[in-house]
C-alpha atoms as a PDB file:
ATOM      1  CA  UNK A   1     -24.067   5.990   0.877  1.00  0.00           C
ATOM      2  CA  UNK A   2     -20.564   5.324  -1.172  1.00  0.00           C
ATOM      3  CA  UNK A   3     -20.829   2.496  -3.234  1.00  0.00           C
ATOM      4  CA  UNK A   4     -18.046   0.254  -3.917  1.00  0.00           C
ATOM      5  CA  UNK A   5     -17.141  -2.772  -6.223  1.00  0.00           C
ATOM      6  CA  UNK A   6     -17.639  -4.866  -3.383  1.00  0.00           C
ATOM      7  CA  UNK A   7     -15.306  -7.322  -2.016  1.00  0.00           C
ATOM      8  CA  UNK A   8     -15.423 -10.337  -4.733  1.00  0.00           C
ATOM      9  CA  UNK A   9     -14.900  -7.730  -7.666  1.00  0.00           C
ATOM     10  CA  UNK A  10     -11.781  -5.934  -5.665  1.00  0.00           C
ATOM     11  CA  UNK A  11     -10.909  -9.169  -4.668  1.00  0.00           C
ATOM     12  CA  UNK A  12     -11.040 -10.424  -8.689  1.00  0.00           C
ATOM     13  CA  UNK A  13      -9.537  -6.997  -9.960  1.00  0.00           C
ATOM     14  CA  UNK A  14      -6.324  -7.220  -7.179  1.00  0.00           C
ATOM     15  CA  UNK A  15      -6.257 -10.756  -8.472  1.00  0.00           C
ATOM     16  CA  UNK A  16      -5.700 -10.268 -12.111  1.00  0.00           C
ATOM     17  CA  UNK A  17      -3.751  -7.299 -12.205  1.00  0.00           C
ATOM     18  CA  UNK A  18      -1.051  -9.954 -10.781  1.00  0.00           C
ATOM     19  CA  UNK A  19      -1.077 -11.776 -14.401  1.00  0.00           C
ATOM     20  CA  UNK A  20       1.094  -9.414 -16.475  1.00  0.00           C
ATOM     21  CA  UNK A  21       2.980  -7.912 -13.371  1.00  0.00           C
ATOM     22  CA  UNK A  22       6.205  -9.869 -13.409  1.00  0.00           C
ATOM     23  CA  UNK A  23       7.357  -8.133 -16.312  1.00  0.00           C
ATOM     24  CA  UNK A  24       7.059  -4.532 -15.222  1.00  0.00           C
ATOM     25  CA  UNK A  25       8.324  -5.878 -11.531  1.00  0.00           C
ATOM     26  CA  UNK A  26      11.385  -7.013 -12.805  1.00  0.00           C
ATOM     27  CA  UNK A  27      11.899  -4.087 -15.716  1.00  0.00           C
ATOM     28  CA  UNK A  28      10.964  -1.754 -12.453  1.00  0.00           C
ATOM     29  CA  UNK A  29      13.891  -3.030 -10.105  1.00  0.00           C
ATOM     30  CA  UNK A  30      16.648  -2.969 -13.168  1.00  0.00           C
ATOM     31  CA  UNK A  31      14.979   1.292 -13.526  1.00  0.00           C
ATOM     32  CA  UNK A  32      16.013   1.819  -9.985  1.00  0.00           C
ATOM     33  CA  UNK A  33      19.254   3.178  -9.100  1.00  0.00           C
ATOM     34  CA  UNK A  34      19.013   5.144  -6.167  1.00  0.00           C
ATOM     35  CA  UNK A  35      16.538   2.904  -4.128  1.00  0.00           C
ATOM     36  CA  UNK A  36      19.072   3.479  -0.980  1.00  0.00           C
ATOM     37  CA  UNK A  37      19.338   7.171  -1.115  1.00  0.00           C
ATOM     38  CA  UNK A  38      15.490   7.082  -1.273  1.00  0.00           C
ATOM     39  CA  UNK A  39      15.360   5.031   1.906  1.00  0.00           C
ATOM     40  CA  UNK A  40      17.847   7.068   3.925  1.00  0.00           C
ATOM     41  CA  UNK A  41      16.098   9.890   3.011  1.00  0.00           C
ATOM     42  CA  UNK A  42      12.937   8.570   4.457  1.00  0.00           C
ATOM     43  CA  UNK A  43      14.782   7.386   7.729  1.00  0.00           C
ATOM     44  CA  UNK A  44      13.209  10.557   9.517  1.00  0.00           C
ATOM     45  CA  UNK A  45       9.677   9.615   8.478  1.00  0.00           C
ATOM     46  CA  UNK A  46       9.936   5.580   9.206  1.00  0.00           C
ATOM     47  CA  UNK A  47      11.890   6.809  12.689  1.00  0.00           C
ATOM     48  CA  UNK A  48       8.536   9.172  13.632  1.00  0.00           C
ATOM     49  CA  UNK A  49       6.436   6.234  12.751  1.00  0.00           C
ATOM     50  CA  UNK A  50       7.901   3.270  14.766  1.00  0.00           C
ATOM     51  CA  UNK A  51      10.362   4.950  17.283  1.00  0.00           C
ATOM     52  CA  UNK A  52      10.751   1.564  18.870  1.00  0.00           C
ATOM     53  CA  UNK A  53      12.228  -0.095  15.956  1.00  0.00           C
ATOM     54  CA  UNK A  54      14.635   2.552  14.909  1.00  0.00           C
ATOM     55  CA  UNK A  55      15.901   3.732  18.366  1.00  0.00           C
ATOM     56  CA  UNK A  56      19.321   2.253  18.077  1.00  0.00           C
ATOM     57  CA  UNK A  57      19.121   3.160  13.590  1.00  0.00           C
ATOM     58  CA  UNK A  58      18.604  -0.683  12.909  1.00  0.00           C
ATOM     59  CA  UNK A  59      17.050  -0.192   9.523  1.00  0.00           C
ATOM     60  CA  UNK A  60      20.086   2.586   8.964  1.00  0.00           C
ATOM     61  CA  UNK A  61      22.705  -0.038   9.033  1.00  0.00           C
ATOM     62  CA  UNK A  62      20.987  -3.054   7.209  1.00  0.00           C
ATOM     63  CA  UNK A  63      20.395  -0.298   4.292  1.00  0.00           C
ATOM     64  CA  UNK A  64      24.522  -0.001   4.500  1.00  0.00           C
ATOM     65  CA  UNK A  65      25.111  -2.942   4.166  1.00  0.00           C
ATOM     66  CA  UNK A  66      23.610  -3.806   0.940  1.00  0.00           C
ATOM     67  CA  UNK A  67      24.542  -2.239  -2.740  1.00  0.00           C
ATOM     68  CA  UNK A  68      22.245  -1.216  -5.161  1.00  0.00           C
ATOM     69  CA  UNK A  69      23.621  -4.245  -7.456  1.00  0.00           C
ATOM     70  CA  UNK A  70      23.405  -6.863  -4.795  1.00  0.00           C
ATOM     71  CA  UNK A  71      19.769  -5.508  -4.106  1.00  0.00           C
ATOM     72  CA  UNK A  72      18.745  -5.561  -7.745  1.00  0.00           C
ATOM     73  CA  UNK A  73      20.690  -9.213  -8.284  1.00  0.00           C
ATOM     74  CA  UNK A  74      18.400 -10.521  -5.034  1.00  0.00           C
ATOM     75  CA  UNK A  75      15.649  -8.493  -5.863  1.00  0.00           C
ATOM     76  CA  UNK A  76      15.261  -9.278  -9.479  1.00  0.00           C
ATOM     77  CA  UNK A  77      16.211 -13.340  -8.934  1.00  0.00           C
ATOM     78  CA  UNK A  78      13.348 -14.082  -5.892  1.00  0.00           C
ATOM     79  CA  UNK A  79      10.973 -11.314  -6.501  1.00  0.00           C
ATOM     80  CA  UNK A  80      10.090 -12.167  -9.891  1.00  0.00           C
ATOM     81  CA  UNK A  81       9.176 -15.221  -9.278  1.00  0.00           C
ATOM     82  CA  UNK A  82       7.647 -15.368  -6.424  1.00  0.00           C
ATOM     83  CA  UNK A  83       5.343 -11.955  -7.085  1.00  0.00           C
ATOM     84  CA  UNK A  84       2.187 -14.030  -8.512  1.00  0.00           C
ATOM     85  CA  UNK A  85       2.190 -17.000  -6.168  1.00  0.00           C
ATOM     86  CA  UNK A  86       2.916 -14.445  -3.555  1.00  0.00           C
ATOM     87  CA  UNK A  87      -0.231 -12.141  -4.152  1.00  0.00           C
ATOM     88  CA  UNK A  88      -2.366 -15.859  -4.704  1.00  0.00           C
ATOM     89  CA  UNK A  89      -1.421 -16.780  -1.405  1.00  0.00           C
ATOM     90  CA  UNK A  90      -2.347 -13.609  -0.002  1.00  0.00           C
ATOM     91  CA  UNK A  91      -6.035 -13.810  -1.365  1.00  0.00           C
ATOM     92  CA  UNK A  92      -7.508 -14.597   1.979  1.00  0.00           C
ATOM     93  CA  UNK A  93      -5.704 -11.795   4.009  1.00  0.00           C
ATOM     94  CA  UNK A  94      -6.345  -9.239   1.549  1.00  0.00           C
ATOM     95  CA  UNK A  95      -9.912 -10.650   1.673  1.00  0.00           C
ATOM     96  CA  UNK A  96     -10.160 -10.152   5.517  1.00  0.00           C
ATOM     97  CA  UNK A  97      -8.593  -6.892   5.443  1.00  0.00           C
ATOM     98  CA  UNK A  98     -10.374  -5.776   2.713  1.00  0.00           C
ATOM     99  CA  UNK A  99     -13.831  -6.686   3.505  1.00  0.00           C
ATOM    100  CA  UNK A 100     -13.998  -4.173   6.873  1.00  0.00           C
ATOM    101  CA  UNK A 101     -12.532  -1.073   5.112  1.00  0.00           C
ATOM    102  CA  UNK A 102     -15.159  -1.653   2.171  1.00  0.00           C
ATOM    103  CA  UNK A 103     -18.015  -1.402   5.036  1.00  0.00           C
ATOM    104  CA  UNK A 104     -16.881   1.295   6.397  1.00  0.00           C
ATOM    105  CA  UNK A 105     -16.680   2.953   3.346  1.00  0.00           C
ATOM    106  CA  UNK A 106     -20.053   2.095   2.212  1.00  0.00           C
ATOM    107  CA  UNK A 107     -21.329   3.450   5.371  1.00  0.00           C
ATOM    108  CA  UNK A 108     -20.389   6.955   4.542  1.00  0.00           C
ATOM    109  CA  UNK A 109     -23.364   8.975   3.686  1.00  0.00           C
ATOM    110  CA  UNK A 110     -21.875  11.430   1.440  1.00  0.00           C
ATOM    111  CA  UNK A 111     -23.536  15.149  -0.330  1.00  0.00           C
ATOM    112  CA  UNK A 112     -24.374  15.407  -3.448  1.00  0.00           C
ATOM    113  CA  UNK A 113     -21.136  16.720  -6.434  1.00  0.00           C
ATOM    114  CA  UNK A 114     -21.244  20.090  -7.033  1.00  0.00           C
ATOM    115  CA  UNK A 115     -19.277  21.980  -9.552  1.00  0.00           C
ATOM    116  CA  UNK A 116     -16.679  22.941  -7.818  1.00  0.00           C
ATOM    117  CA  UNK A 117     -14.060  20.666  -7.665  1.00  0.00           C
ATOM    118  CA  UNK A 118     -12.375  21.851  -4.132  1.00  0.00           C
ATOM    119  CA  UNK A 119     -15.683  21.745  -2.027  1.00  0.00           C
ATOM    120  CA  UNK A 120     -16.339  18.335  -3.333  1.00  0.00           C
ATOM    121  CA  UNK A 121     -12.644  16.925  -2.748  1.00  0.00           C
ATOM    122  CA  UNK A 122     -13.987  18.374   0.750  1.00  0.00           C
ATOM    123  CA  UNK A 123     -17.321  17.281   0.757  1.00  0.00           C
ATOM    124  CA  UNK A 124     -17.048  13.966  -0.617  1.00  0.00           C
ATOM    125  CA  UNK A 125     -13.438  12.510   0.177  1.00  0.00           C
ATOM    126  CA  UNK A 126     -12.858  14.203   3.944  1.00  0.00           C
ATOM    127  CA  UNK A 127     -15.671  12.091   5.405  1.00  0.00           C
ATOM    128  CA  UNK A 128     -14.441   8.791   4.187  1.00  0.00           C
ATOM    129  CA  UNK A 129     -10.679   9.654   5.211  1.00  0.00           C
ATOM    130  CA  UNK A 130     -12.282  10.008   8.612  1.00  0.00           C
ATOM    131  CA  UNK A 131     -14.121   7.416   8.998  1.00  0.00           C
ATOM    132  CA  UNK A 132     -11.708   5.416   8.200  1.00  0.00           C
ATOM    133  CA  UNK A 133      -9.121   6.697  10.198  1.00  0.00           C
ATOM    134  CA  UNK A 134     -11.742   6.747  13.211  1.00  0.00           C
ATOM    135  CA  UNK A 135     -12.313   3.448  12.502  1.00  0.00           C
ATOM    136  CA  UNK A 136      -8.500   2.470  12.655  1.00  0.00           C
ATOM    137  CA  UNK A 137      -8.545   4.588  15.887  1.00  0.00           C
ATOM    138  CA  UNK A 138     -10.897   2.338  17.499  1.00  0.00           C
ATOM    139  CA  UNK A 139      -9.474  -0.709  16.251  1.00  0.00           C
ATOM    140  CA  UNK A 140     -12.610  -1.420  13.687  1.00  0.00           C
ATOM    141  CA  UNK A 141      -9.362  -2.070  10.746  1.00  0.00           C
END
């Protein structure tokens, strides 16, 4: 079986990796200066992903009409701020959503390492990638 840090010490961890985080949020936005190319770039991947959303290129036009110092002014004025109480609030969603992907985790009955690192990449991580994907698949996450 895979053991895991359980729910109440991911839950604790998630939790107070928030306390320093404003900081780097805010010194990450002012690093960014391309965060539109990136996300027309990734149009093709969002469009395969939720065809619905992007059939008329929604997303494509919002993106336009924003500029990377407008973003960064918005971003860096409400993001910073409301990061921490943001990821408090969230406590008992990430809670629910956390506690079923743990179990299915823990349920994986995994072989023994070896020395080689490729078999046990495919030994060890493949069969909890598909369980949880199977689980997704049947609506278990």
């Amino acid at each position: 079986m895979v053991k895991t840090k359980g729910v109440e010490r991911s839950v604790s961890n998630w939790k107070s990796g928030v306390a320093g985080a404003s900081g780097r949020y805010a010194e990450g936005i002012q690093a960014t200066n391309d965060w539109q190319e990136k996300a027309m770039a990734a149009e093709d991947r969002y469009a395969a992903g939720i065809q619905s959303a992007v059939a008329n290129r929604s997303r494509e036009k919002g993106l336009s009409k924003v500029s990377n110092s407008d973003w960064k002014s918005k971003t860096a004025s409400k993001g910073t701020v409301r990061w921490a109480p943001g990821v408090n609030a969230a406590e008992s969603d990430y809670r629910k959503g956390l506690a079923p992907v743990l179990s299915v985790i823990e349920g994986v009955a995994l072989p023994e390492r070896t020395n080689d690192a490729a078999a046990n990449v495919a030994g060890r991580v493949t069969p909890i990638a598909v369980a949880l994907q199977n689980a997704k698949r049947e609506g278990r996450l």
